[in-house]
N, C-alpha and C. Protein backbone atom coordinates (compact mmCIF):
# COMPACT_ATOMS: atom_id res chain seq x y z
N UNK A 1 40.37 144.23 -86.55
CA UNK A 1 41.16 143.21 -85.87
C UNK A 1 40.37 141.91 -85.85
N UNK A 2 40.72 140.72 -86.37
CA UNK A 2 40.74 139.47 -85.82
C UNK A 2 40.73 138.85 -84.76
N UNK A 3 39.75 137.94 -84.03
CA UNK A 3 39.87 137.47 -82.96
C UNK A 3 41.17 136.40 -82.69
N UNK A 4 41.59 136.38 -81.66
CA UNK A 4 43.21 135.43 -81.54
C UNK A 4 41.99 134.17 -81.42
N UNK A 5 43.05 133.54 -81.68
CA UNK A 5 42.98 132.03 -81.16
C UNK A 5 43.44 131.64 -79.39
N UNK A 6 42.93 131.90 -78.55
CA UNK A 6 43.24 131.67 -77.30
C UNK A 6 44.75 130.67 -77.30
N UNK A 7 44.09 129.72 -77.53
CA UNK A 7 45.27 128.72 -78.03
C UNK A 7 47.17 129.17 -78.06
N UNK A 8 46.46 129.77 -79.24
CA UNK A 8 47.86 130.72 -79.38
C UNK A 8 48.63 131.94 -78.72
N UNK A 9 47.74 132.14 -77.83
CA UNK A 9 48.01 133.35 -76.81
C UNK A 9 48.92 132.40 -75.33
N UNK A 10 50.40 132.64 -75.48
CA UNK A 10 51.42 132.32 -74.41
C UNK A 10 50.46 132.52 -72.83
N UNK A 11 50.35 133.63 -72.98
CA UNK A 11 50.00 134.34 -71.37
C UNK A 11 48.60 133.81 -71.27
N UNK A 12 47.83 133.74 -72.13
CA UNK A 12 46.55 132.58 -71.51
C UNK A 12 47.06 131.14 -71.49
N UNK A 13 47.91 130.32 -71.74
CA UNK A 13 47.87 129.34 -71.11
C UNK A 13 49.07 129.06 -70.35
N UNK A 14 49.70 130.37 -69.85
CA UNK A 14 50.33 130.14 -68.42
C UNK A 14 49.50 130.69 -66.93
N UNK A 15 48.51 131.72 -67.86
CA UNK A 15 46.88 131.67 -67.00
C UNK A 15 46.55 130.28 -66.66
N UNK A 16 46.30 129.83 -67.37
CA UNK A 16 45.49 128.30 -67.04
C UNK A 16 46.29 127.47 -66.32
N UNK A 17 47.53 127.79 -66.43
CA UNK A 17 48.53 126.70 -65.81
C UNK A 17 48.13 126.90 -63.89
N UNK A 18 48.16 128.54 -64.14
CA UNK A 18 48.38 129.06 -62.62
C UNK A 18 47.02 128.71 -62.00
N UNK A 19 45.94 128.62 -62.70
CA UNK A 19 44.49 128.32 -61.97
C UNK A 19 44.45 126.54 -61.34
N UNK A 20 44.95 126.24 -62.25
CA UNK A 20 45.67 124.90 -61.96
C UNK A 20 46.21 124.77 -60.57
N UNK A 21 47.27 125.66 -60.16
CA UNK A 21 48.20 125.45 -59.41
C UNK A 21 47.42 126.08 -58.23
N UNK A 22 46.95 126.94 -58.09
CA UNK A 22 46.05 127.60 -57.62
C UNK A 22 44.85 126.75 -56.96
N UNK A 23 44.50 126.37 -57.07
CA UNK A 23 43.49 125.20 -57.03
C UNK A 23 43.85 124.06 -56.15
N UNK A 24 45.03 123.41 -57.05
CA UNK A 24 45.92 122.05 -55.88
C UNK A 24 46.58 123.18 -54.56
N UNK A 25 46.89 123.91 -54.29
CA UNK A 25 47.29 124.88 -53.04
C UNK A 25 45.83 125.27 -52.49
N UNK A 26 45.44 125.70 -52.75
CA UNK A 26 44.26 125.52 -52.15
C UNK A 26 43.70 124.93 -51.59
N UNK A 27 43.59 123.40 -52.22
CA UNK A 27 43.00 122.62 -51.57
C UNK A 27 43.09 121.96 -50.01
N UNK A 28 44.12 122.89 -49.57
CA UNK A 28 45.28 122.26 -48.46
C UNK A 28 44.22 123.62 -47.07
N UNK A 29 43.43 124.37 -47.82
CA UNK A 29 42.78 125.52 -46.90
C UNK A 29 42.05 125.03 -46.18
N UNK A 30 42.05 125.38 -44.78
CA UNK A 30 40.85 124.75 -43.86
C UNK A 30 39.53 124.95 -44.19
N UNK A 31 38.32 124.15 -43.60
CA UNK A 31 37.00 124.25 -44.09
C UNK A 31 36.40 125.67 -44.18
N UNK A 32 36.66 126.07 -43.17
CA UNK A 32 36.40 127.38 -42.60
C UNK A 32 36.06 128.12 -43.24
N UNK A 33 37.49 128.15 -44.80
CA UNK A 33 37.78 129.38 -45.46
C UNK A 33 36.56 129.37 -46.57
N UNK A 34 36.40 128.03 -46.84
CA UNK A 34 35.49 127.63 -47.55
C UNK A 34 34.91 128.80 -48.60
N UNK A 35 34.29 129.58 -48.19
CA UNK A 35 33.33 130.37 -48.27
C UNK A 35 33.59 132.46 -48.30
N UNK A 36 34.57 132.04 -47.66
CA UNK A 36 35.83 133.41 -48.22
C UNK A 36 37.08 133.26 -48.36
N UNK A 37 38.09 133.07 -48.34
CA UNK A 37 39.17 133.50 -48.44
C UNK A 37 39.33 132.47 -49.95
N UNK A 38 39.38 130.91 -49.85
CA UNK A 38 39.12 130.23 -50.48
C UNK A 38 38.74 130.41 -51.53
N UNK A 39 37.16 131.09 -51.69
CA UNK A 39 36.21 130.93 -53.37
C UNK A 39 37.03 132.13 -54.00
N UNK A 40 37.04 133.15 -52.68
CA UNK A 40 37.51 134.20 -53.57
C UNK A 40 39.00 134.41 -54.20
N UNK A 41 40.05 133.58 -53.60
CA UNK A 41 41.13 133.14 -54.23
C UNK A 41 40.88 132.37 -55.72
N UNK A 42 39.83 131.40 -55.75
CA UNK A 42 39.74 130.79 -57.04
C UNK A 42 39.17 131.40 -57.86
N UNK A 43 38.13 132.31 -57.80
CA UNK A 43 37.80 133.71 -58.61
C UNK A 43 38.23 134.02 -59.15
N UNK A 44 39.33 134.71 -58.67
CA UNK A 44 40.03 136.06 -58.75
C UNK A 44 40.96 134.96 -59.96
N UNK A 45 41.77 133.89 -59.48
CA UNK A 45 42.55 133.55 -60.22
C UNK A 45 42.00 132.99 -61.83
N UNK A 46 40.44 132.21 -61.73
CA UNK A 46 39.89 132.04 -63.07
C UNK A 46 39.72 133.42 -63.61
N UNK A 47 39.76 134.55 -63.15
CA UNK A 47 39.11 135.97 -64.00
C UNK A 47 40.56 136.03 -64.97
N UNK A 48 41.51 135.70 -64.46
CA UNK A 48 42.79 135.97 -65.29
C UNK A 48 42.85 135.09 -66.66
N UNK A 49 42.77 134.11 -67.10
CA UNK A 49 42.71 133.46 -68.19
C UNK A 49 41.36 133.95 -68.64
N UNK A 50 40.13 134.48 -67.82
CA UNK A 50 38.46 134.49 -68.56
C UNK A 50 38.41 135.09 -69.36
N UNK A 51 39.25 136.87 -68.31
CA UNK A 51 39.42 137.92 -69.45
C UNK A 51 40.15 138.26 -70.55
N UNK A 52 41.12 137.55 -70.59
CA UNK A 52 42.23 137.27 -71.70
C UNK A 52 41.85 136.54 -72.64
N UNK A 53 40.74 135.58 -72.30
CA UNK A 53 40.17 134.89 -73.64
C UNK A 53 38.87 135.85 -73.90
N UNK A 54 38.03 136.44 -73.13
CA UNK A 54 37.22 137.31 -73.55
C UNK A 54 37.99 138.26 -74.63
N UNK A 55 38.80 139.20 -73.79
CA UNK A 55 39.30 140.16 -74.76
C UNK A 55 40.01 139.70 -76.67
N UNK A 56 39.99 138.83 -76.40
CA UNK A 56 40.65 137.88 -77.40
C UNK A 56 39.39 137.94 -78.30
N UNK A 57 38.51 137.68 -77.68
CA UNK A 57 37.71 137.07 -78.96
C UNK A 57 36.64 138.24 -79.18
N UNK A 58 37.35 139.52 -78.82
CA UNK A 58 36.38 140.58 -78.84
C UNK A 58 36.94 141.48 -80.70
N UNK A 59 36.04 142.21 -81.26
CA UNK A 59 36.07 143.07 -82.11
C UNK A 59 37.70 143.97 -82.93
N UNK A 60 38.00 144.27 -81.47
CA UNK A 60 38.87 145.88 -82.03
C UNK A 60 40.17 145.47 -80.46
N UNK A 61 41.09 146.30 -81.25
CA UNK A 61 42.22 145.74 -80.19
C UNK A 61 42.21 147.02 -79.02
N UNK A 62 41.39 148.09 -79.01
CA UNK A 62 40.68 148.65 -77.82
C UNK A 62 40.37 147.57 -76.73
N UNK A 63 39.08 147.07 -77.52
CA UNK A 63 38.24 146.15 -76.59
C UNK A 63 38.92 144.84 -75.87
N UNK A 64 40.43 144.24 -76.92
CA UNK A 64 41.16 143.62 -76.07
C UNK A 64 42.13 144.01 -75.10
N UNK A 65 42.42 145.45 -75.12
CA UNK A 65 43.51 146.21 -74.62
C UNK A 65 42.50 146.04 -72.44
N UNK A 66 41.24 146.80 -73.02
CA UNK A 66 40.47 146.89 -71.72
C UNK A 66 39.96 145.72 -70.84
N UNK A 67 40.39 144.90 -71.18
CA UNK A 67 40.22 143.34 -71.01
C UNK A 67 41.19 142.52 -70.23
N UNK A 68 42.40 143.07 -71.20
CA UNK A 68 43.91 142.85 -70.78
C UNK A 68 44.05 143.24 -69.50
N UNK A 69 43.39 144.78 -69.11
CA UNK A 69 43.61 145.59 -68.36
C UNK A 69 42.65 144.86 -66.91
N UNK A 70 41.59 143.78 -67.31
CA UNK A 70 41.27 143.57 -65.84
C UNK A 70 41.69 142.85 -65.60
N UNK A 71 42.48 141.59 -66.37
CA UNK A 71 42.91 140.49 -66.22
C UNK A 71 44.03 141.24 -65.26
N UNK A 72 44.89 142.49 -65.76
CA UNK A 72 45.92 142.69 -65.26
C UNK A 72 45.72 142.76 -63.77
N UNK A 73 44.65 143.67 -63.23
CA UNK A 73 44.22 144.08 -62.17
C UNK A 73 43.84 142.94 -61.67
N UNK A 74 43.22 141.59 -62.02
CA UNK A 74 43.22 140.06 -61.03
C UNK A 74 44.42 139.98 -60.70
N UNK A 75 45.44 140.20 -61.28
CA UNK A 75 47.16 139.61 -61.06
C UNK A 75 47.54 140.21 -59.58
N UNK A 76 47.07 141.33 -59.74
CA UNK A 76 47.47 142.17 -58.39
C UNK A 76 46.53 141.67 -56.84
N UNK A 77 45.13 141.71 -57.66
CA UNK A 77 44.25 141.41 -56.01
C UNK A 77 45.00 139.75 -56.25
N UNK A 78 44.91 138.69 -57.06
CA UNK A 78 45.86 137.12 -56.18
C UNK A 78 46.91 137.50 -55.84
N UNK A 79 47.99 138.28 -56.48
CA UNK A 79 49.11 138.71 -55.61
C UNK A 79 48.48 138.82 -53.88
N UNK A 80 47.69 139.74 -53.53
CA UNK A 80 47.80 140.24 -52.90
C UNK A 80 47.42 139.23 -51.73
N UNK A 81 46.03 137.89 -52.24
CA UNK A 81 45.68 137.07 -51.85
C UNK A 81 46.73 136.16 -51.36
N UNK A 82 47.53 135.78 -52.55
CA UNK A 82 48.67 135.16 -51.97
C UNK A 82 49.25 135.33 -50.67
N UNK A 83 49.58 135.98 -50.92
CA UNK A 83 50.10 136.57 -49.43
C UNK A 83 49.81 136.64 -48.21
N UNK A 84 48.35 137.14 -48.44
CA UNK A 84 47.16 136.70 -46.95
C UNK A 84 47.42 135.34 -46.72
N UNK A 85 47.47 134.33 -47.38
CA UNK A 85 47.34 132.83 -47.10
C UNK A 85 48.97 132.58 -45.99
N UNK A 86 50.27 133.38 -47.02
CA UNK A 86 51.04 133.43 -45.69
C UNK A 86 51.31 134.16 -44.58
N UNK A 87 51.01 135.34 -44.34
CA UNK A 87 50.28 136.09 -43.83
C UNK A 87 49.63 135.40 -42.58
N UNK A 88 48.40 134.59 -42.75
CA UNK A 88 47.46 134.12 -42.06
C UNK A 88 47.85 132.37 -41.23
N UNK A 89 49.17 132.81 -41.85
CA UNK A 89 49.65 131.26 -41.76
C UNK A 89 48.74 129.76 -42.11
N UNK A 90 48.02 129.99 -43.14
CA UNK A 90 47.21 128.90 -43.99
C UNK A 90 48.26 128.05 -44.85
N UNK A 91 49.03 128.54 -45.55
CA UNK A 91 49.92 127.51 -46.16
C UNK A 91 51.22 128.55 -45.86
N UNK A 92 52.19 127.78 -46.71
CA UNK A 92 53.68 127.64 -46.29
C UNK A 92 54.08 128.79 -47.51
N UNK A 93 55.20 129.59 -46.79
CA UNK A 93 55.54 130.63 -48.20
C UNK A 93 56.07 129.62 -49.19
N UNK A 94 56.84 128.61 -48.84
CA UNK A 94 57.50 127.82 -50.02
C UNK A 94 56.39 127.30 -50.98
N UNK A 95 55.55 127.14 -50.71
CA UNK A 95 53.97 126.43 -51.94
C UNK A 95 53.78 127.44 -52.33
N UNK A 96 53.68 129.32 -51.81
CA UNK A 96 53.26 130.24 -52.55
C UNK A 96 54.09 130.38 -53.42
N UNK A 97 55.76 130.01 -52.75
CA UNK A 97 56.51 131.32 -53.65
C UNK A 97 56.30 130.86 -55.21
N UNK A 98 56.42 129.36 -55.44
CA UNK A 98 56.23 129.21 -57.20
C UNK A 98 55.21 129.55 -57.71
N UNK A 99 54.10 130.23 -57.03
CA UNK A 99 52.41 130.66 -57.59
C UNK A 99 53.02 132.13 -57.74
N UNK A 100 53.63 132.96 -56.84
CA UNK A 100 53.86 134.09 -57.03
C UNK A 100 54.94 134.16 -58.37
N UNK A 101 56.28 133.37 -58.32
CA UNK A 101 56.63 133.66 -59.48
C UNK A 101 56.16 133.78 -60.71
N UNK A 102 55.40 132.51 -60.87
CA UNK A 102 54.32 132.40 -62.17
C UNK A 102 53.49 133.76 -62.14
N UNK A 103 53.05 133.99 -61.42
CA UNK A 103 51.65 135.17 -61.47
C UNK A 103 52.74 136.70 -61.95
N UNK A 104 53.91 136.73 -61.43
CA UNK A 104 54.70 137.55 -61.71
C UNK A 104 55.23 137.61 -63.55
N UNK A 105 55.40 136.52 -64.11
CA UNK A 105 55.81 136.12 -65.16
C UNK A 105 54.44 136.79 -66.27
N UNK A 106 53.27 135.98 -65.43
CA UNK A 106 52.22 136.95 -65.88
C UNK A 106 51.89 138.02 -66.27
N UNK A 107 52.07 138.55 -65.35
CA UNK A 107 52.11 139.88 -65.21
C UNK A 107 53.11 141.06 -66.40
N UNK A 108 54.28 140.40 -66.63
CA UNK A 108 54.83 141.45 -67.28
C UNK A 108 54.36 140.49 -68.79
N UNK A 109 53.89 139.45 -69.11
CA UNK A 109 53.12 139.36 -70.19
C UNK A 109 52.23 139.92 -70.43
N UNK A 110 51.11 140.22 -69.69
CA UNK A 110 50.11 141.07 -70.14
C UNK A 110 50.35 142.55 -70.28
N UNK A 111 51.48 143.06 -69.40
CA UNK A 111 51.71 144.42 -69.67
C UNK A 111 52.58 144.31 -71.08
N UNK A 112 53.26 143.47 -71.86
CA UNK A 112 53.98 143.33 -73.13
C UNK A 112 52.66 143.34 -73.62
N UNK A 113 51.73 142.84 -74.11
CA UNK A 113 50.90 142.65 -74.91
C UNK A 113 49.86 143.52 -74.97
N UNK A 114 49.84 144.25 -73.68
CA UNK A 114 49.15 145.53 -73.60
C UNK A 114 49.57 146.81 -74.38
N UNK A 115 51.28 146.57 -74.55
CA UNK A 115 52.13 147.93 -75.12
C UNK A 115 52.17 147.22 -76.50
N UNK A 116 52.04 146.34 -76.71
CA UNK A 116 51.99 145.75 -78.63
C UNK A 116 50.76 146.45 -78.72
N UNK A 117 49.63 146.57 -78.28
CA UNK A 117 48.23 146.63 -78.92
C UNK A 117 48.28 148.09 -79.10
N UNK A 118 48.67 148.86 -78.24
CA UNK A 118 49.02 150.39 -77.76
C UNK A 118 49.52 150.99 -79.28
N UNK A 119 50.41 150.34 -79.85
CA UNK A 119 51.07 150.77 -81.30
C UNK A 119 50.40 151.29 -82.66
């Protein structure tokens, strides 16, 4: 297998879009969080485009399949983050809900591209 061109990979740059978005919502978090809720929201959300370009530019479509597979597993812990923020009443569900749709959209991209590699 050939390494992709990140570039050309849909679901990494609606990754990047969401770290984006992710980021400007964020910024709205009290000081406080600074240091948890905060870093680890922006983490979690850069691991999703990191590992998708990692796996990308790896060897054998194994090694991108297992890659795919943590990116997938970030989708779920920001899901889950998301939510704490309304939850915790830090921001407004209406600013999450378009982060959750996107991250959702995500989500069944990487599981498509997980079942192409599977073949």
């Amino acid at each position: 297998m050939k390494s992709h061109r990140i570039e050309d990979l849909k679901v990494w740059s609606k990754s990047m879009a969401l770290v984006k978005e992710v980021y400007l919502v964020t910024a709205e978090l009290p000081n406080e969080e600074r240091f948890g809720l905060l870093s680890q929201i922006r983490r979690c959300a850069v691991s999703i485009p990191s590992n998708i370009a990692e796996g990308a530019g790896r060897n054998n479509k194994n090694e991108f399949y297992q890659f795919l597979g943590i990116a997938f597993g970030s989708t779920y812990e920001l899901q889950t983050q998301l939510q704490l923020l309304i939850d915790l009443n830090f921001i407004s569900e209406t600013k999450i809900i378009p982060l959750k749709e996107l991250l959702t959209e995500i989500q069944k991209m990487i599981y498509s591209l997980k079942t192409s590699l599977k073949l």
